[in-house]
N, C-alpha and C. Protein backbone atom coordinates (compact mmCIF):
# COMPACT_ATOMS: atom_id res chain seq x y z
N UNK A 1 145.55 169.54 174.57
CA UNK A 1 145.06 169.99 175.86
C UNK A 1 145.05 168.86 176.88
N UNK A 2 145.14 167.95 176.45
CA UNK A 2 144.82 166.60 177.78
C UNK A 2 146.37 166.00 177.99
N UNK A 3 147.39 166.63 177.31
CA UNK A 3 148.29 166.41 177.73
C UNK A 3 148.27 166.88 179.38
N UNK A 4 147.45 167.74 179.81
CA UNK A 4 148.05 168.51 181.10
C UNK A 4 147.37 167.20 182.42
N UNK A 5 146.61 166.67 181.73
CA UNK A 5 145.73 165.32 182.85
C UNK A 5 146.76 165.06 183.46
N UNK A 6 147.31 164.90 184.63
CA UNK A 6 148.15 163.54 185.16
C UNK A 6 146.55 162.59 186.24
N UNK A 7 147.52 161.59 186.49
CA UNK A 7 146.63 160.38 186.71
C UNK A 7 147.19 160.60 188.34
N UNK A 8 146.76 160.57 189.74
CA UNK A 8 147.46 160.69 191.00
C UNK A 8 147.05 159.60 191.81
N UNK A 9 145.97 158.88 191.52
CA UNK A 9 145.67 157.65 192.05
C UNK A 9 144.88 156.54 191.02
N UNK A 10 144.83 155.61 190.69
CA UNK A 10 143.89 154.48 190.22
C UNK A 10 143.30 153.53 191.04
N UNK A 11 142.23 153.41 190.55
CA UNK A 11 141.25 152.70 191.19
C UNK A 11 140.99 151.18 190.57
N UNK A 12 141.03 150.35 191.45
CA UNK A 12 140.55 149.19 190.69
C UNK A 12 139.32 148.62 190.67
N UNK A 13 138.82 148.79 189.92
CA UNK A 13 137.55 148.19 189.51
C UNK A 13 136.78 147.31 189.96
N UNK A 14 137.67 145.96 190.57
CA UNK A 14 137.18 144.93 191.26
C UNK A 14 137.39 144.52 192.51
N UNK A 15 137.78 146.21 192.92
CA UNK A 15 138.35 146.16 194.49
C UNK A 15 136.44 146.57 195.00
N UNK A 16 135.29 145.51 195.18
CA UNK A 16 134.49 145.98 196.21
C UNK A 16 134.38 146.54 197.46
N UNK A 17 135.78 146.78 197.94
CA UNK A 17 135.70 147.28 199.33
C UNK A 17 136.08 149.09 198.85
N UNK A 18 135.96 149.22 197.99
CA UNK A 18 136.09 150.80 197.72
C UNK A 18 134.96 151.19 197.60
N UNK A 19 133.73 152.37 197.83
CA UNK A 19 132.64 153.01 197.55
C UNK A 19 133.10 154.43 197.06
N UNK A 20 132.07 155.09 196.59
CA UNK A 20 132.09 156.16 196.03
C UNK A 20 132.45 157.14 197.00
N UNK A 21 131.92 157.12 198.42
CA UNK A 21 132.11 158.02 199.45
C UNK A 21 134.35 157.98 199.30
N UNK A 22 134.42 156.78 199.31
CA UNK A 22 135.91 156.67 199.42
C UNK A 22 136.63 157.71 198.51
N UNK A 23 136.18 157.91 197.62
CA UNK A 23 136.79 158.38 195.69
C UNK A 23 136.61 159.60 196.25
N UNK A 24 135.21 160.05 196.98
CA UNK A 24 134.83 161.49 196.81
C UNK A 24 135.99 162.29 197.73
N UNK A 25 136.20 161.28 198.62
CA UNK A 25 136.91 162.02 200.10
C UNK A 25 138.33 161.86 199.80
N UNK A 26 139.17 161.05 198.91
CA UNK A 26 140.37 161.35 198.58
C UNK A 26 140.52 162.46 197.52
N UNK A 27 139.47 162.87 196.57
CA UNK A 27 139.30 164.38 196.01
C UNK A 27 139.30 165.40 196.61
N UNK A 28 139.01 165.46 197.69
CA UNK A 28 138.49 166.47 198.42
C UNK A 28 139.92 166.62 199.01
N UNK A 29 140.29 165.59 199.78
CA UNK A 29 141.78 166.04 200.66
C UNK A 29 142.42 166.57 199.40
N UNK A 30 143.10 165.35 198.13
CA UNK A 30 143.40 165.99 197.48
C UNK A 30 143.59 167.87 196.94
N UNK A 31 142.42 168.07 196.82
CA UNK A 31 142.12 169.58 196.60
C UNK A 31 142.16 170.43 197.82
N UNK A 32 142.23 170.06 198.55
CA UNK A 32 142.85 171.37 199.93
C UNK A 32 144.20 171.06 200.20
N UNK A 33 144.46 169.82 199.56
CA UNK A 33 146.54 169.88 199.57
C UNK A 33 146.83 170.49 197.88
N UNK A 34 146.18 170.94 197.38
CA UNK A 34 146.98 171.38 195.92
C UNK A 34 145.72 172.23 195.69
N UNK A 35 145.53 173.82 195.92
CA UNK A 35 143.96 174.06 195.55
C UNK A 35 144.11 174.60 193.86
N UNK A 36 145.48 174.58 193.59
CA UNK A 36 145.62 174.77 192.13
C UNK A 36 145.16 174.26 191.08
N UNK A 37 144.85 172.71 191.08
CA UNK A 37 144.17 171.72 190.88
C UNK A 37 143.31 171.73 190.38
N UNK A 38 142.37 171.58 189.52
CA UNK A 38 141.14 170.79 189.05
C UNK A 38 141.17 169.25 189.26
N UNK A 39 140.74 168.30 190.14
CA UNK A 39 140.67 167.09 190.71
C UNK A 39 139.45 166.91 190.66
N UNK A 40 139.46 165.25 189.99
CA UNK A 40 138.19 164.88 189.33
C UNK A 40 138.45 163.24 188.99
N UNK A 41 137.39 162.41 188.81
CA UNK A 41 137.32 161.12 188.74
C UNK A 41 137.05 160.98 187.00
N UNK A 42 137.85 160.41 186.37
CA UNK A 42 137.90 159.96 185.15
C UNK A 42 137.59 158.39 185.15
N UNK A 43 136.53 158.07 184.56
CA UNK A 43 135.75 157.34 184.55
C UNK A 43 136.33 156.48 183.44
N UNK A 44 137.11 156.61 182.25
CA UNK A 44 137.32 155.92 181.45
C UNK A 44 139.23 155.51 181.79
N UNK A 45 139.88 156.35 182.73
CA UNK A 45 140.90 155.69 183.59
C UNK A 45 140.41 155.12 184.25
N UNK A 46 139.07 154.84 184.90
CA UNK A 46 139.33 154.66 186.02
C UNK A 46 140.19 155.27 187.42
N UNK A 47 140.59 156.87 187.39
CA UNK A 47 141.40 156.84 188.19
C UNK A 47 141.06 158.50 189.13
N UNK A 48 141.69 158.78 189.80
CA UNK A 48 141.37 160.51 190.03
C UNK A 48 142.71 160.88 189.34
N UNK A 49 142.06 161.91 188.65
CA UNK A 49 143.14 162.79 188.02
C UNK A 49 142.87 164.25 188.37
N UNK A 50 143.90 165.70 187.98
CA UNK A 50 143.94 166.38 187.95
C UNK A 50 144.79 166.91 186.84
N UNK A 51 144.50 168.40 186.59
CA UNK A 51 144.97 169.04 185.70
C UNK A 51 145.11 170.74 186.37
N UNK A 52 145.60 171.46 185.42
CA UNK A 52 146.06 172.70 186.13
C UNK A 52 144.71 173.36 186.47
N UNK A 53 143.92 174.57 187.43
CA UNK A 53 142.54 175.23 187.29
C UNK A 53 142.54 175.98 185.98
N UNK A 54 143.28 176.43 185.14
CA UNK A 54 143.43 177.40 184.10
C UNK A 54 143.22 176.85 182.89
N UNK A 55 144.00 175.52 182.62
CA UNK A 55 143.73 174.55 181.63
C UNK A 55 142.26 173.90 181.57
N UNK A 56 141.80 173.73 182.79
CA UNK A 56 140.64 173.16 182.98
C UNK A 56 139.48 174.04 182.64
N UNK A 57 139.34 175.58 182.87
CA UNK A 57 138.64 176.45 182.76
C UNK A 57 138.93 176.37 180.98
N UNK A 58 139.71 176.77 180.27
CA UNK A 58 139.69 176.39 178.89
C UNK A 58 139.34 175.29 178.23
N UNK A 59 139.08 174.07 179.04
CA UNK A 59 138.96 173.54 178.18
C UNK A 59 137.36 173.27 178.24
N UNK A 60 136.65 173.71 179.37
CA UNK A 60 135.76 174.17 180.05
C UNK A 60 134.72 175.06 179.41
N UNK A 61 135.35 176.43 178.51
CA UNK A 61 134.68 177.07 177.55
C UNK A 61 134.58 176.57 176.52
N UNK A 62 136.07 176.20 175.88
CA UNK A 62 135.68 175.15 174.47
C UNK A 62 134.80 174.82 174.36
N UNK A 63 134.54 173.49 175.72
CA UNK A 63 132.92 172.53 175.27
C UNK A 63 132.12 173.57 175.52
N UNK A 64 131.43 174.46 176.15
CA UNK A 64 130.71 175.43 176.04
C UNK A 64 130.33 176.35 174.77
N UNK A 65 131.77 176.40 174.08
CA UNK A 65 131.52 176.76 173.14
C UNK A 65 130.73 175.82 171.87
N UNK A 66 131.47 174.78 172.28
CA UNK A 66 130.97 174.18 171.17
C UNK A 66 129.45 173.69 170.98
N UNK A 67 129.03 173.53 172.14
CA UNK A 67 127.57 173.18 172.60
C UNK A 67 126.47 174.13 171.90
N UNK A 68 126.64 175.55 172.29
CA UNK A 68 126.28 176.95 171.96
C UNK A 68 125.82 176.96 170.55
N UNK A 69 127.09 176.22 169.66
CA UNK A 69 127.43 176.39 167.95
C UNK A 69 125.79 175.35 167.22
C-alpha cells in the first residue's frame, strides 16, 4: 500500500527560515491544484507527500480497523 506515497517536495531540516505556516500553505495550494490527492507532511521523510484519495481512505479503515480489534 505505501507504494502509492510519492514524495513532491522535501524539506530540510536545518533550513530555519522554513516554519510550519510555510509546510501548511504549500499543502494547501498543493491540494486545490490536484484535489485527487491526499497531501500530507510525513514526518519521518521529512517531506510533503501525497497519495491517491482512494488509497488513502483504505488505508485509513485498515488502521481503524485494526484499532477496533
Amino acid at each position: 500500500m505505501e507504494s502509492e506515497k510519492r514524495i513532491i517536495v522535501r524539506i530540510d531540516p536545518n533550513d530555519e527560515s522554513i516554519t510550519l505556516k510555510d509546510i501548511m500553505q504549500r499543502i494547501q495550494d498543493i491540494q486545490r491544484q490536484h484535489p485527487d490527492l491526499d497531501v500530507f507532511f510525513d514526518g519521518d521523510e521529512y517531506a510533503v507527500c501525497s497519495r491517491p484519495k482512494e488509497k488513502a481512505r483504505a488505508i485509513a479503515e485498515a488502521v481503524e480497523g485494526k484499532k477496533k480489534a
